[in-house]
Protein backbone atom coordinates (compact mmCIF):
# COMPACT_ATOMS: atom_id res chain seq x y z
CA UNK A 1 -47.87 -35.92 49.98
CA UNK A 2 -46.42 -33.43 47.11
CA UNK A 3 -46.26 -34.22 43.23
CA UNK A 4 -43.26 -31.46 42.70
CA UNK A 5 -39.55 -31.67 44.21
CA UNK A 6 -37.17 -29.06 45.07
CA UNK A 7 -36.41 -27.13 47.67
CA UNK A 8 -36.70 -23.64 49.40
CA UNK A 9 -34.71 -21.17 51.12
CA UNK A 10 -36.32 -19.13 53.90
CA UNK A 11 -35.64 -16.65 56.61
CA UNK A 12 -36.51 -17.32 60.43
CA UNK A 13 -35.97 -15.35 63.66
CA UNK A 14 -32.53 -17.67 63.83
CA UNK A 15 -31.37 -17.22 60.60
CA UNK A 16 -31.88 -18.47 56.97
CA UNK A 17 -33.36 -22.44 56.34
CA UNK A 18 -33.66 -24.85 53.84
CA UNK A 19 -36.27 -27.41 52.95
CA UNK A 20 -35.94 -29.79 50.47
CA UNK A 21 -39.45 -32.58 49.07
CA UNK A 22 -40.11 -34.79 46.84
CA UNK A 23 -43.44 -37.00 45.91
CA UNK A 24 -43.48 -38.78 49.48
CA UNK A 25 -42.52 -36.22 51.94
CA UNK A 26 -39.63 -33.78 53.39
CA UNK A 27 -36.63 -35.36 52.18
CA UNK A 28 -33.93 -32.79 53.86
CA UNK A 29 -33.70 -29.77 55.70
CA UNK A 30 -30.74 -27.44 57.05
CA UNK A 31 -31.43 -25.63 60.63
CA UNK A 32 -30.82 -21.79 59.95
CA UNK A 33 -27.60 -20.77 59.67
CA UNK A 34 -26.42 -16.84 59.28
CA UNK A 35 -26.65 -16.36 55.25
CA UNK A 36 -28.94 -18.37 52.24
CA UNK A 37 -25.88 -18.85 50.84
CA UNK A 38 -24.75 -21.42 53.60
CA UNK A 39 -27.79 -23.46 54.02
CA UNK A 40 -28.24 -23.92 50.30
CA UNK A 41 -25.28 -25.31 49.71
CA UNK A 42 -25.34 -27.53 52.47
CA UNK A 43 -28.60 -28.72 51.52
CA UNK A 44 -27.56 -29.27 47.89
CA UNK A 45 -25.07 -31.72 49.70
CA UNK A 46 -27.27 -34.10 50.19
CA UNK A 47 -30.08 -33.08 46.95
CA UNK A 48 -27.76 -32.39 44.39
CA UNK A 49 -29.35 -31.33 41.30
CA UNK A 50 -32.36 -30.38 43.01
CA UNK A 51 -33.73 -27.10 41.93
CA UNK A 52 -35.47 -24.23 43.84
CA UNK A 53 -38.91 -23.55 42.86
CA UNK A 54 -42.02 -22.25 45.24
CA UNK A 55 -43.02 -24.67 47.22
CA UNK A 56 -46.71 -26.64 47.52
CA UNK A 57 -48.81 -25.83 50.27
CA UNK A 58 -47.90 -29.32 52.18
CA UNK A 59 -44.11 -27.45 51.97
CA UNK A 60 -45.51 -24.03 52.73
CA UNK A 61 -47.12 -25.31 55.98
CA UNK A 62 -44.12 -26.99 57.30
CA UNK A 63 -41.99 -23.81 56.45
CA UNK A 64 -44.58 -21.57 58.56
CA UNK A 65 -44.40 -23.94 61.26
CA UNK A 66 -40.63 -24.03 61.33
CA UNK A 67 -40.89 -20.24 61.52
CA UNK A 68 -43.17 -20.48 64.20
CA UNK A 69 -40.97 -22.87 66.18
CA UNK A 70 -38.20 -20.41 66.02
CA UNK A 71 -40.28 -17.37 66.67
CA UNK A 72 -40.31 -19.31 70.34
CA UNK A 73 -44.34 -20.92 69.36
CA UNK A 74 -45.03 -24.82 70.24
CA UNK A 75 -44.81 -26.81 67.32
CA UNK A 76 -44.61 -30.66 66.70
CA UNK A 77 -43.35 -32.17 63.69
CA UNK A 78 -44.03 -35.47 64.07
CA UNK A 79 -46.90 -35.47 61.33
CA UNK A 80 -44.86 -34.12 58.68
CA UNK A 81 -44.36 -37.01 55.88
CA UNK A 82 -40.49 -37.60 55.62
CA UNK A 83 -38.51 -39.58 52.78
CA UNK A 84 -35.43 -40.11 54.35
CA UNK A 85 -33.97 -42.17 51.58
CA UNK A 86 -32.04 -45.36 52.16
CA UNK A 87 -30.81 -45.42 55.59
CA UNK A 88 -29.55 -48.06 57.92
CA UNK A 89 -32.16 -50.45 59.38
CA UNK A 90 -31.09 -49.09 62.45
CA UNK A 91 -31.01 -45.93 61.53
CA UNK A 92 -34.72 -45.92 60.36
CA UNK A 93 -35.67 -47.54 64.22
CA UNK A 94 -33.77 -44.67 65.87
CA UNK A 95 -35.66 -42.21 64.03
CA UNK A 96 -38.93 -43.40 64.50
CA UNK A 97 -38.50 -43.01 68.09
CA UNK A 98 -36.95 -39.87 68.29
CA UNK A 99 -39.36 -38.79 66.46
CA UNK A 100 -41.66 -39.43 69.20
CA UNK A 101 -40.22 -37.02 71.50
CA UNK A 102 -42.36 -34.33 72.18
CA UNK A 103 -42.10 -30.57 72.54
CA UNK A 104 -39.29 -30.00 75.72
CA UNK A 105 -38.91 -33.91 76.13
CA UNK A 106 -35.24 -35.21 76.49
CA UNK A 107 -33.87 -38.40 76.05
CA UNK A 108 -29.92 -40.07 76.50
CA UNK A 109 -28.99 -42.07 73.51
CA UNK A 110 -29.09 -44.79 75.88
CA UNK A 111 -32.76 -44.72 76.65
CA UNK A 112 -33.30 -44.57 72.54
CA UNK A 113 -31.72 -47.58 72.63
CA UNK A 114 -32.89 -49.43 75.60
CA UNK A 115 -36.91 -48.43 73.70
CA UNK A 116 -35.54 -50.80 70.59
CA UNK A 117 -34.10 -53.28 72.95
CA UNK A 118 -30.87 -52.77 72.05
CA UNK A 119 -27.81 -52.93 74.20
CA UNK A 120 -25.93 -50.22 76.21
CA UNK A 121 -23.45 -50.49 73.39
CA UNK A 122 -25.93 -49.44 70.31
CA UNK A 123 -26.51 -45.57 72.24
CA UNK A 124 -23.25 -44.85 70.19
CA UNK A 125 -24.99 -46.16 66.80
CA UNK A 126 -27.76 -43.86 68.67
CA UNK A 127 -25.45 -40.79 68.56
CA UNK A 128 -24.33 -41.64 65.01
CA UNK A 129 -27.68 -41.40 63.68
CA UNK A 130 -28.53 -38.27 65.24
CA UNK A 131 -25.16 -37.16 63.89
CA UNK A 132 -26.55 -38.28 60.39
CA UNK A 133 -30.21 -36.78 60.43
CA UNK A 134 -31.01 -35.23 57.60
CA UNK A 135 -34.23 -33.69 58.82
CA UNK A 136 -33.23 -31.77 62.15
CA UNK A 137 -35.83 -30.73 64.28
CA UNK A 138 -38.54 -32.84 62.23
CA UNK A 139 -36.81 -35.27 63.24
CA UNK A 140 -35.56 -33.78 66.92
CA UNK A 141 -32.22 -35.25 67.44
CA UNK A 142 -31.62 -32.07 69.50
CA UNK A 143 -33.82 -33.52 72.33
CA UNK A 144 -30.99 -36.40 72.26
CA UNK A 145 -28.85 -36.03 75.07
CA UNK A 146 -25.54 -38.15 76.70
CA UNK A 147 -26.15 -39.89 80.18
CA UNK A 148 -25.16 -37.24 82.48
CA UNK A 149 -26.99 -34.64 80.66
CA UNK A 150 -24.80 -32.79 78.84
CA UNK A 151 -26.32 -32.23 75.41
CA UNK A 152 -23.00 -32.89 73.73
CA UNK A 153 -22.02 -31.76 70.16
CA UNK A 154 -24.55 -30.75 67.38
CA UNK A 155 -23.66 -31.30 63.43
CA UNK A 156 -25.95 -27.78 62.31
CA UNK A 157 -24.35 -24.91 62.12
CA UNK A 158 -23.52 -23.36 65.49
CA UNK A 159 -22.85 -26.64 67.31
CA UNK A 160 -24.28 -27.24 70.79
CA UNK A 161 -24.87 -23.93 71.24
CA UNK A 162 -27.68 -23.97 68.49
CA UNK A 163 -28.78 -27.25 70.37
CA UNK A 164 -28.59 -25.12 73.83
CA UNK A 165 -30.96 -22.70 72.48
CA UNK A 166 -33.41 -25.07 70.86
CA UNK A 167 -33.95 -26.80 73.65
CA UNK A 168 -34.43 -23.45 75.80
CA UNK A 169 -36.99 -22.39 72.66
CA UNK A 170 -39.06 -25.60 74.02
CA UNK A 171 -38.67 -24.48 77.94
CA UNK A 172 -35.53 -26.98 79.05
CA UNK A 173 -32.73 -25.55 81.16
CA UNK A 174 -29.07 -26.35 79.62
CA UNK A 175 -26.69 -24.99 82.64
CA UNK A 176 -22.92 -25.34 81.36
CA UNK A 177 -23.62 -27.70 78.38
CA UNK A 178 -26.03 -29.92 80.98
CA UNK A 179 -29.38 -30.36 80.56
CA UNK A 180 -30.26 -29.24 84.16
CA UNK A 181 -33.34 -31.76 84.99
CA UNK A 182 -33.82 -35.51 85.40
CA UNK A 183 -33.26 -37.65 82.03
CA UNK A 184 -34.88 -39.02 80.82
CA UNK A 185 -37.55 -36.98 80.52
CA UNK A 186 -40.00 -38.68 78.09
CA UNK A 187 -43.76 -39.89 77.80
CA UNK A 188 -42.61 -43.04 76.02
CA UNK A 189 -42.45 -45.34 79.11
CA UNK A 190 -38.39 -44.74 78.92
């Protein structure tokens, strides 16, 4: 995908993001938060010694369409090329499906895990890798939901309440933490 690494701060209408690439794809990116200051750092968490330079047009596209996502525009991710670095086998399943999710689709954990034949028991190793994503929203763990609905807690900054309104930006009703339709709600034969 890119030659250069780094990463990028940027502004959107929810706040300041970060996007961090490498040679073979998106590697990490922070969901705005309310200064540069926080994202960055969080970012350089998980890309330490990475350094911010401008980024390549593969970057720059994915930056405009995060923008665009948050200016309240359909946008799907699931093209973007990702490096998620080593990651649990199961891990790498969950996110693969998830990633499948489209635009104002829900899912439980348990459905995620029921689609990799795995029993009732993994949609807790379900939660933990959505707890663990380091590409939110490319990778839309916020469309990951517990079995009654409620949409539960959310690792970017803001909690569920950044989840809440993510999932209204895509047109699904969260009433009182609850995801107010049906789940699951998916195309993938869940």
């Amino acid at each position: 995908m890119m030659v250069d690494s780094g990463y990028h701060l940027f502004e959107t209408a929810a706040g300041f993001a970060a996007i961090g690439w490498n040679a073979k794809g998106i590697s990490s990116f922070r969901l705005p938060a309310g200064t540069a200051r926080e994202v960055e750092r969080s970012l350089l968490r998980r890309l330490s010694g990475a350094k911010p330079v401008s980024p390549p047009s593969p970057v720059r596209a994915v930056v405009d369409d995060v923008r665009r996502y948050f200016a309240g525009e359909r946008v799907d991710f699931a093209g973007v090329p990702v490096d998620l670095g080593p990651q649990e086998p199961f891990f790498d399943r969950v996110y693969g499906v998830v990633r499948q999710l489209g635009w104002g689709e829900t899912a439980t954990y348990g459905a995620v895990a029921r689609v990799l034949e795995a029993g009732p028991e993994f949609a807790r190793e379900v939660g933990r890798a959505m707890a663990a994503n380091p590409l939110p929203l490319i990778i839309p763990c916020h469309r990951v939901t517990a079995a009654n609905g409620r949409i539960g807690g959310f690792s970017a900054p803001g909690g569920s309440l950044s989840k809440a309104r993510m999932l209204a930006i895509e047109g699904v009703e969260v009433r009182d933490g609850v995801v107010t339709r049906d789940l699951p709600q998916l195309g993938l034969g869940f």
